[in-house]
Protein backbone atom coordinates (compact mmCIF):
# COMPACT_ATOMS: atom_id res chain seq x y z
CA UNK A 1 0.00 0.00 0.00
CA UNK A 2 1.46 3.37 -0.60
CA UNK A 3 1.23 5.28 1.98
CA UNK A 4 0.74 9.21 1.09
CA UNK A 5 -3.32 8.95 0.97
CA UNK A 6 -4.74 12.21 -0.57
CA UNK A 7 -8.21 11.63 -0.71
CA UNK A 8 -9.80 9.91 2.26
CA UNK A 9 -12.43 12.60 3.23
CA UNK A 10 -15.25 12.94 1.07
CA UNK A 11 -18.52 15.35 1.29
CA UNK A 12 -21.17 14.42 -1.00
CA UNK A 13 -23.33 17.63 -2.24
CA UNK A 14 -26.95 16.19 -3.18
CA UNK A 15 -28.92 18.50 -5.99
CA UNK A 16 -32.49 17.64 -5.94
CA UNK A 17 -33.18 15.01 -8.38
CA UNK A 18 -29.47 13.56 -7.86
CA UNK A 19 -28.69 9.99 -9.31
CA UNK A 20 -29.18 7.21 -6.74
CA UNK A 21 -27.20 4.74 -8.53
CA UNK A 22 -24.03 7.41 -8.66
CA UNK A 23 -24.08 8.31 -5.52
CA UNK A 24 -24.18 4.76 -4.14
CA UNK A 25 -21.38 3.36 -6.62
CA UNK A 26 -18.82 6.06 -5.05
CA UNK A 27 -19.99 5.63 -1.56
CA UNK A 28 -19.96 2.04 -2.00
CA UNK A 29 -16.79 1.82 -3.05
CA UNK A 30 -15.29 3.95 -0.07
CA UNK A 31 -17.14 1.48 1.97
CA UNK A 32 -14.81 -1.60 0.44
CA UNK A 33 -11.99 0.28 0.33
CA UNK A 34 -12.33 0.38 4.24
CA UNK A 35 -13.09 -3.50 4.16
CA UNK A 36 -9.83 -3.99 2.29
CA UNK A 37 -7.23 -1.96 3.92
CA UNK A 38 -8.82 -2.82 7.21
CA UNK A 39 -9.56 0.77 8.53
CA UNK A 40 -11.52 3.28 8.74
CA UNK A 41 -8.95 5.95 6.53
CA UNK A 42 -11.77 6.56 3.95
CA UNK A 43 -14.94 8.53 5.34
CA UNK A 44 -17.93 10.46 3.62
CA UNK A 45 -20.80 12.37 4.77
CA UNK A 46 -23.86 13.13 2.98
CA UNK A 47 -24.38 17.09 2.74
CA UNK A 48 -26.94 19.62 1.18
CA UNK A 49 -28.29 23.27 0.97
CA UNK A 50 -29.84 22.61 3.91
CA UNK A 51 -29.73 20.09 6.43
CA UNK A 52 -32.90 17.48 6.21
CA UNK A 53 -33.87 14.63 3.01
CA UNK A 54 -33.31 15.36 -0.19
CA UNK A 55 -34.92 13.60 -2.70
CA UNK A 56 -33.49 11.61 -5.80
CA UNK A 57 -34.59 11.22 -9.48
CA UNK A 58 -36.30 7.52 -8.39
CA UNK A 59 -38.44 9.71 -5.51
CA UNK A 60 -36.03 7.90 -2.88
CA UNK A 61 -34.86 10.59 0.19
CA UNK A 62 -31.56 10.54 1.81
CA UNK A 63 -30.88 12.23 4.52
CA UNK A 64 -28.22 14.96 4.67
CA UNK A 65 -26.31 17.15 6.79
CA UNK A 66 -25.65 21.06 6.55
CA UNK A 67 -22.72 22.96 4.52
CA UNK A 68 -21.63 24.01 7.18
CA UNK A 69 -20.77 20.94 9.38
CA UNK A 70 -18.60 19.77 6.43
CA UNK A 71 -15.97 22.19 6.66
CA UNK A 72 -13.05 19.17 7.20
CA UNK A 73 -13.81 17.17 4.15
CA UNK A 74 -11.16 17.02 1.31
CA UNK A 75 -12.81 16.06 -1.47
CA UNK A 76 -16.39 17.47 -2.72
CA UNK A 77 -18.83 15.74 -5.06
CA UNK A 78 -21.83 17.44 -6.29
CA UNK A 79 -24.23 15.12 -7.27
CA UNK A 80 -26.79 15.73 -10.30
CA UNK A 81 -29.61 14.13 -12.18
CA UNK A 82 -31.80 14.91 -14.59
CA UNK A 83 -32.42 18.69 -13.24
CA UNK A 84 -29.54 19.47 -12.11
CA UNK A 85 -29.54 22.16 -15.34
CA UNK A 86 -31.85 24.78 -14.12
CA UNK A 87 -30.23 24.45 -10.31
CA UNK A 88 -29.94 27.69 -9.23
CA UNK A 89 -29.00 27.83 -5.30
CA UNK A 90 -26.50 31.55 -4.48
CA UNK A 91 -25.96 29.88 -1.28
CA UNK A 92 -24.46 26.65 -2.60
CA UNK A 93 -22.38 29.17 -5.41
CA UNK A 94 -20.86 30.76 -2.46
CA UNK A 95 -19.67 27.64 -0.32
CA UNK A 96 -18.24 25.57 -3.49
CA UNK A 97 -16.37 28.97 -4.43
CA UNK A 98 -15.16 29.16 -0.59
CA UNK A 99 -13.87 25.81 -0.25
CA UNK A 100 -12.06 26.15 -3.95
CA UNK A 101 -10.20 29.01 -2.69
CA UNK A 102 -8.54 26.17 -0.02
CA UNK A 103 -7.52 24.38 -2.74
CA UNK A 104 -9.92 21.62 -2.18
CA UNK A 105 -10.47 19.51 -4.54
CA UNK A 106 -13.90 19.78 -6.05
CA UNK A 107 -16.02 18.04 -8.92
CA UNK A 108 -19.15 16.61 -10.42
CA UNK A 109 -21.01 13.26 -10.78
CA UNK A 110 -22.92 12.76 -13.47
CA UNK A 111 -25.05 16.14 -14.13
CA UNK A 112 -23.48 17.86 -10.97
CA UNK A 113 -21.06 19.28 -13.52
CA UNK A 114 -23.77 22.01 -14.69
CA UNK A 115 -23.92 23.16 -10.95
CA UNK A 116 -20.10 23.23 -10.69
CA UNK A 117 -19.36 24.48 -14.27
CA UNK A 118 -21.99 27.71 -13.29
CA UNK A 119 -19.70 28.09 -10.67
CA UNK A 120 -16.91 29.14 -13.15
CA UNK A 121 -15.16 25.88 -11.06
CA UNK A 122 -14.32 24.30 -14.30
CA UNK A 123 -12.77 27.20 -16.02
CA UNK A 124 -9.02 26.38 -17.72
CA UNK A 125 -9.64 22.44 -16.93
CA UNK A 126 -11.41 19.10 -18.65
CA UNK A 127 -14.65 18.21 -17.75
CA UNK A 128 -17.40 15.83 -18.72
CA UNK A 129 -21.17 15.09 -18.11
CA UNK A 130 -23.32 12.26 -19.09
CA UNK A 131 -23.95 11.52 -22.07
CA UNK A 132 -27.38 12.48 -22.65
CA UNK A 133 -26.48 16.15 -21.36
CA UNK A 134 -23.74 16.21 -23.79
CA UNK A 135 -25.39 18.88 -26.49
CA UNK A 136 -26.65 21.12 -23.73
CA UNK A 137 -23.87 21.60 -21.71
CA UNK A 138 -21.55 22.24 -24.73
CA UNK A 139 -24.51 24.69 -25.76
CA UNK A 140 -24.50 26.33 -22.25
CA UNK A 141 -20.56 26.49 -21.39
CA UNK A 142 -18.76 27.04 -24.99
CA UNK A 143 -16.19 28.03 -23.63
CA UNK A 144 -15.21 25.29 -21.48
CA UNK A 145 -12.78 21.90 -22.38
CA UNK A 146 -15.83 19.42 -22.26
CA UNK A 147 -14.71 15.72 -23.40
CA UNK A 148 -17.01 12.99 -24.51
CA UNK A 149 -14.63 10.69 -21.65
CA UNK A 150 -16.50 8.89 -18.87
CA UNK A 151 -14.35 10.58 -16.08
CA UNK A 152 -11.88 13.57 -16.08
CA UNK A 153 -9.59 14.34 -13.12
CA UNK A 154 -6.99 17.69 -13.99
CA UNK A 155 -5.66 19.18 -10.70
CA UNK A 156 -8.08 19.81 -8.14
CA UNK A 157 -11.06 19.24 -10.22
CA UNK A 158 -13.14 16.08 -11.28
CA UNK A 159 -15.98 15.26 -13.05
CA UNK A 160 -17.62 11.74 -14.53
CA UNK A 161 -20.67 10.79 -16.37
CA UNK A 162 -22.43 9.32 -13.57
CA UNK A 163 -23.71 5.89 -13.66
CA UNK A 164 -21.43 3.28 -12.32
CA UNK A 165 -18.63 5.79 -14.01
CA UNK A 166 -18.42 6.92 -10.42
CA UNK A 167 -17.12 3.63 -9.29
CA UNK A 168 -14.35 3.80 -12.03
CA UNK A 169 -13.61 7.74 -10.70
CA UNK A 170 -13.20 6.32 -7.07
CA UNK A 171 -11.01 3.53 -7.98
CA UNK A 172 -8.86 6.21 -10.00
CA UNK A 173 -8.47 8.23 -6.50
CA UNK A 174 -7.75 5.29 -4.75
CA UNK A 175 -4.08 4.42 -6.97
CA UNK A 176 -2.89 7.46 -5.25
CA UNK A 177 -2.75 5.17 -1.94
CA UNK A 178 -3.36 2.17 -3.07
CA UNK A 179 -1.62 -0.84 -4.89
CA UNK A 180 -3.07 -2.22 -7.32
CA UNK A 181 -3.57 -5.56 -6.25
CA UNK A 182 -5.77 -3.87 -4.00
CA UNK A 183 -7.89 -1.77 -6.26
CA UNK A 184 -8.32 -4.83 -8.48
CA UNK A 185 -9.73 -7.02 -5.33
CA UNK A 186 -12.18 -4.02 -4.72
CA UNK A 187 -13.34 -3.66 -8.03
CA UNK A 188 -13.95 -7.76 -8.29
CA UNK A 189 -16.12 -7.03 -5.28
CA UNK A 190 -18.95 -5.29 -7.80
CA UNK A 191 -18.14 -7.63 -10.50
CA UNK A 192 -16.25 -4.81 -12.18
CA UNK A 193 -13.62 -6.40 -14.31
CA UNK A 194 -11.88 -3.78 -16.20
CA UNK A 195 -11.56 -0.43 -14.15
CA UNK A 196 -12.14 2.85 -16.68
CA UNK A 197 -9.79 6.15 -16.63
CA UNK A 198 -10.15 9.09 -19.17
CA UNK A 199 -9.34 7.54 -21.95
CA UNK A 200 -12.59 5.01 -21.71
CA UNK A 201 -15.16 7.14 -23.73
CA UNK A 202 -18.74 7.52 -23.20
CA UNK A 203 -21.10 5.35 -25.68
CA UNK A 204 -23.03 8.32 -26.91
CA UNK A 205 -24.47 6.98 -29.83
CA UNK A 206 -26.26 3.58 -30.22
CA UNK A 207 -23.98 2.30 -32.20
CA UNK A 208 -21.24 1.09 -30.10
CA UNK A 209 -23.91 -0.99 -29.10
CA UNK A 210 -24.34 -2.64 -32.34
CA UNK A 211 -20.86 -3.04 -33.34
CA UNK A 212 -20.50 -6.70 -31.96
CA UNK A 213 -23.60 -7.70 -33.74
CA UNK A 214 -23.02 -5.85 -36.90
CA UNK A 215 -20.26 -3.46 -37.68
CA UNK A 216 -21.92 -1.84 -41.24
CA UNK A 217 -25.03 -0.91 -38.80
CA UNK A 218 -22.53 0.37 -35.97
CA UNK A 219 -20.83 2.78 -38.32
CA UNK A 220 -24.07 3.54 -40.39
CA UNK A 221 -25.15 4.74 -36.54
CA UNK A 222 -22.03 6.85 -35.73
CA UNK A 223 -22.13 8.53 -39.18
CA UNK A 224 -25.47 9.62 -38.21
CA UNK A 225 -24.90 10.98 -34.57
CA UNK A 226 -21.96 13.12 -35.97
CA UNK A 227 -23.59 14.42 -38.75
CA UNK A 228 -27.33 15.56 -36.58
CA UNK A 229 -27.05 19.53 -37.16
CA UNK A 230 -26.62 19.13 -41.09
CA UNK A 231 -28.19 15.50 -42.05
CA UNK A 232 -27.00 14.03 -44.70
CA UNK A 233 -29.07 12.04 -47.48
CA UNK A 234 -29.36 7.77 -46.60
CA UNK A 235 -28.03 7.32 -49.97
CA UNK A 236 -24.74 9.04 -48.60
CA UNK A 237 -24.69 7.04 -45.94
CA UNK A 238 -24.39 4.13 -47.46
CA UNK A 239 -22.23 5.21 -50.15
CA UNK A 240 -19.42 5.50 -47.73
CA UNK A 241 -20.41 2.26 -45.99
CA UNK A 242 -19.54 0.54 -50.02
CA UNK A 243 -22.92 -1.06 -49.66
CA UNK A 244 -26.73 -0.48 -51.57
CA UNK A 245 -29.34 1.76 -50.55
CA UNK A 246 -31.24 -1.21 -49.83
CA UNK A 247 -28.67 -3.27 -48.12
CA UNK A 248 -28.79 -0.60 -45.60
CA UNK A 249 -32.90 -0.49 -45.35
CA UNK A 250 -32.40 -4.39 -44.46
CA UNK A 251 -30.48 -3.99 -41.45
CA UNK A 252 -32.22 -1.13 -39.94
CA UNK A 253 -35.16 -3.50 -40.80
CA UNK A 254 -33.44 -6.17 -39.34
CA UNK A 255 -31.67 -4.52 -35.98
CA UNK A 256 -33.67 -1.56 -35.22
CA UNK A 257 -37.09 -2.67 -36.85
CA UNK A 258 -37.16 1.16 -39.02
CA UNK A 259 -36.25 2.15 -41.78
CA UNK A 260 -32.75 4.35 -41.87
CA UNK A 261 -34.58 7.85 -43.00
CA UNK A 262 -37.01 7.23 -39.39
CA UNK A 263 -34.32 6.53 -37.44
CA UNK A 264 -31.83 9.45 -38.27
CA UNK A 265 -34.76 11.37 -37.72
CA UNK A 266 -35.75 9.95 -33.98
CA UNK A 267 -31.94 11.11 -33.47
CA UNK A 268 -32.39 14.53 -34.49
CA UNK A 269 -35.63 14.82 -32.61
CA UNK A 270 -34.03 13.36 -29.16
CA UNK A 271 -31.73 15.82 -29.31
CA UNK A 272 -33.90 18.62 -29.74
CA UNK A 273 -35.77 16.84 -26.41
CA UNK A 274 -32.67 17.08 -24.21
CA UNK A 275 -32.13 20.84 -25.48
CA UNK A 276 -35.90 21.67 -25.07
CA UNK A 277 -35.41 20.79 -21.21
CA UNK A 278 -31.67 21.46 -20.20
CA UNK A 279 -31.12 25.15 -22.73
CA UNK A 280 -33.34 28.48 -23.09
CA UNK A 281 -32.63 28.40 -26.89
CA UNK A 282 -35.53 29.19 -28.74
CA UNK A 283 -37.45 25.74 -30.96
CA UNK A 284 -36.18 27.89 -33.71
CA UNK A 285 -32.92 27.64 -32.93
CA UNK A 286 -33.28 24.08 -31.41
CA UNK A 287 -34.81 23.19 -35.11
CA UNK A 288 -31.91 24.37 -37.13
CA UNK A 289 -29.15 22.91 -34.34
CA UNK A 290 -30.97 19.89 -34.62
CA UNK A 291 -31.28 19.53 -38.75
CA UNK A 292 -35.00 20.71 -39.07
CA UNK A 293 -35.80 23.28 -42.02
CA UNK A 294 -37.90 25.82 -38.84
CA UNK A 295 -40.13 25.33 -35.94
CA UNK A 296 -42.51 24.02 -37.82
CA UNK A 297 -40.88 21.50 -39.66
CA UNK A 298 -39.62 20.37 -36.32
CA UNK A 299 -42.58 20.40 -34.43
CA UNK A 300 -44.62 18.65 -37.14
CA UNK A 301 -42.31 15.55 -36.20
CA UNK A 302 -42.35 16.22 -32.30
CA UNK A 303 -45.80 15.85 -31.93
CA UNK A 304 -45.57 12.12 -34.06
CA UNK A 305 -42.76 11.03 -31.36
CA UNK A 306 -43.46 12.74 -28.36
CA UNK A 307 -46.97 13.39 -28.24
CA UNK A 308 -46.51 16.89 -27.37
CA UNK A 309 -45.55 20.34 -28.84
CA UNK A 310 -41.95 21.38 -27.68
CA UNK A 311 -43.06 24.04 -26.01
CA UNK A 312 -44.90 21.65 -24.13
CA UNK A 313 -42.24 18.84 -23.60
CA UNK A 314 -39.65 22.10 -22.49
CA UNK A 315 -42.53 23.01 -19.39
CA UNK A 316 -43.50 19.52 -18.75
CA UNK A 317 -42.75 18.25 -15.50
């Protein structure tokens, strides 16, 4: 074991809505990292804007201390979910910018990273979110390094796409104290057989899933996800792929049970869902970012999908 440990104390930060399965992967894991080395070194408390239950995205409350008993933890996770965009809290600003200026170290898990981005926290660093969050927080913070990675760690500041990607961001802290014997016995412990760093990226289009089952249809997939702001015609597509027009209808046929024109388009229009909710751009903007002629062209095909307007789907609850 080495024996310089920099990050045993950790203070969880619960946003409404936060990701149970996150924060229980990274808590977890301190909890077997204890079990391992035999001690008690690693210890976490559970804190938020104000002390009492905060509710996750599954409804589930946890129970959480105040900012300010916290002032002794090292390490600080703010913990997201699926609103963790329009989090606005001045007090919660004003601690996370206090504790950076002691050189704490300070990050995200999964959506957290809107809360600590709006912070100016991730300023001159890498960061990453999950992947569904992708377009709007690249649309929100332009100006910031965001990768497509499921963690990032660059000097005092973290971030990872939530998910069981928080297990993988623990079991990066704990090589700083850690051998790695021991880090491999902890990770067999959640059946986790290959431990992710920064260079494991996110699968943020559907076709990595495809591309043991067929690798025409996995790249067919990935053409489309980079190409959703300025679609390009199906016959394109599968010119570059070398095969027919039709060839190509067969396997989305076959795989996805649509054709490829219906499916490119389901792309574009999930897209312009996650903006809708997690951006103030208008639909008209959202339309053209998202490969749709105006509004109206977009919302003609909203309405088919989601059974809503998108004004609608951007105030539903």
């Amino acid at each position: 074991m080495k024996s310089d440990q920099a990050h045993s104390s950790y203070g969880f930060l619960l946003i409404p809505g936060f990701s149970m399965v996150a924060l229980s992967c990274a808590i977890d894991a301190l909890r077997a990292a204890n079990i391992e080395t035999g001690t008690s070194d690693y210890s976490w408390s559970i804190i938020s804007e104000n002390e009492g239950p905060v509710l996750s995205s599954s409804g589930i409350g946890i129970q959480c201390k105040s900012l300010e008993e916290l002032e002794h933890v090292e390490t600080i996770a703010v913990c997201g979910g699926d609103s963790s965009h329009s989090f606005l809290s001045m007090q919660i600003e004003h601690w996370l910018k206090m504790q950076a200026r002691k050189s704490k170290m300070i990050g995200a898990i999964s959506d957290g990273s809107f809360v600590v981005a709006a912070c100016g926290l991730f300023n001159n660093c890498r960061s990453t979110i999950h992947w569904k969050c992708q377009s709007a927080y690249r649309e929100r913070f332009p100006d910031l390094d965001i990768r497509a990675s499921i963690l990032e760690v660059d000097g005092n500041r973290f971030s990872c796409a939530g998910g069981t990607s928080s297990l993988d961001l623990m079991l990066n802290f704990f090589s700083e104290s850690l051998n790695a014997d021991a880090i491999g016995r902890i990770a067999e412990n959640f059946f986790h057989d290959k431990i992710r760093d920064d260079k494991q990226l996110q699968p943020i289009t559907s076709g990595y899933r495809y591309a043991e089952r067929n690798t025409t249809l996995s790249k067919a997939l990935v053409i489309m996800a980079s190409q959703l702001e300025t679609p390009i015609p199906i016959i394109k597509i599968a010119e570059q792929l070398s095969i027919s027009h039709r060839q190509l209808d067969r396997l989305f046929a076959r795989y996805l049970g649509k054709s490829p024109l219906l499916y490119y388009r389901e792309m574009r229009l999930d897209r312009a869902a996650g903006l809708l909710r997690q951006t103030d751009l208008s639909v008209n903007e959202i339309a053209l970012g998202c490969g749709f002629q105006s509004s109206s062209h977009l919302s003609k095909y909203f309405k088919t999908r989601y059974k809503s307007k998108p004004l609608q789907h951007r105030f539903a609850k």
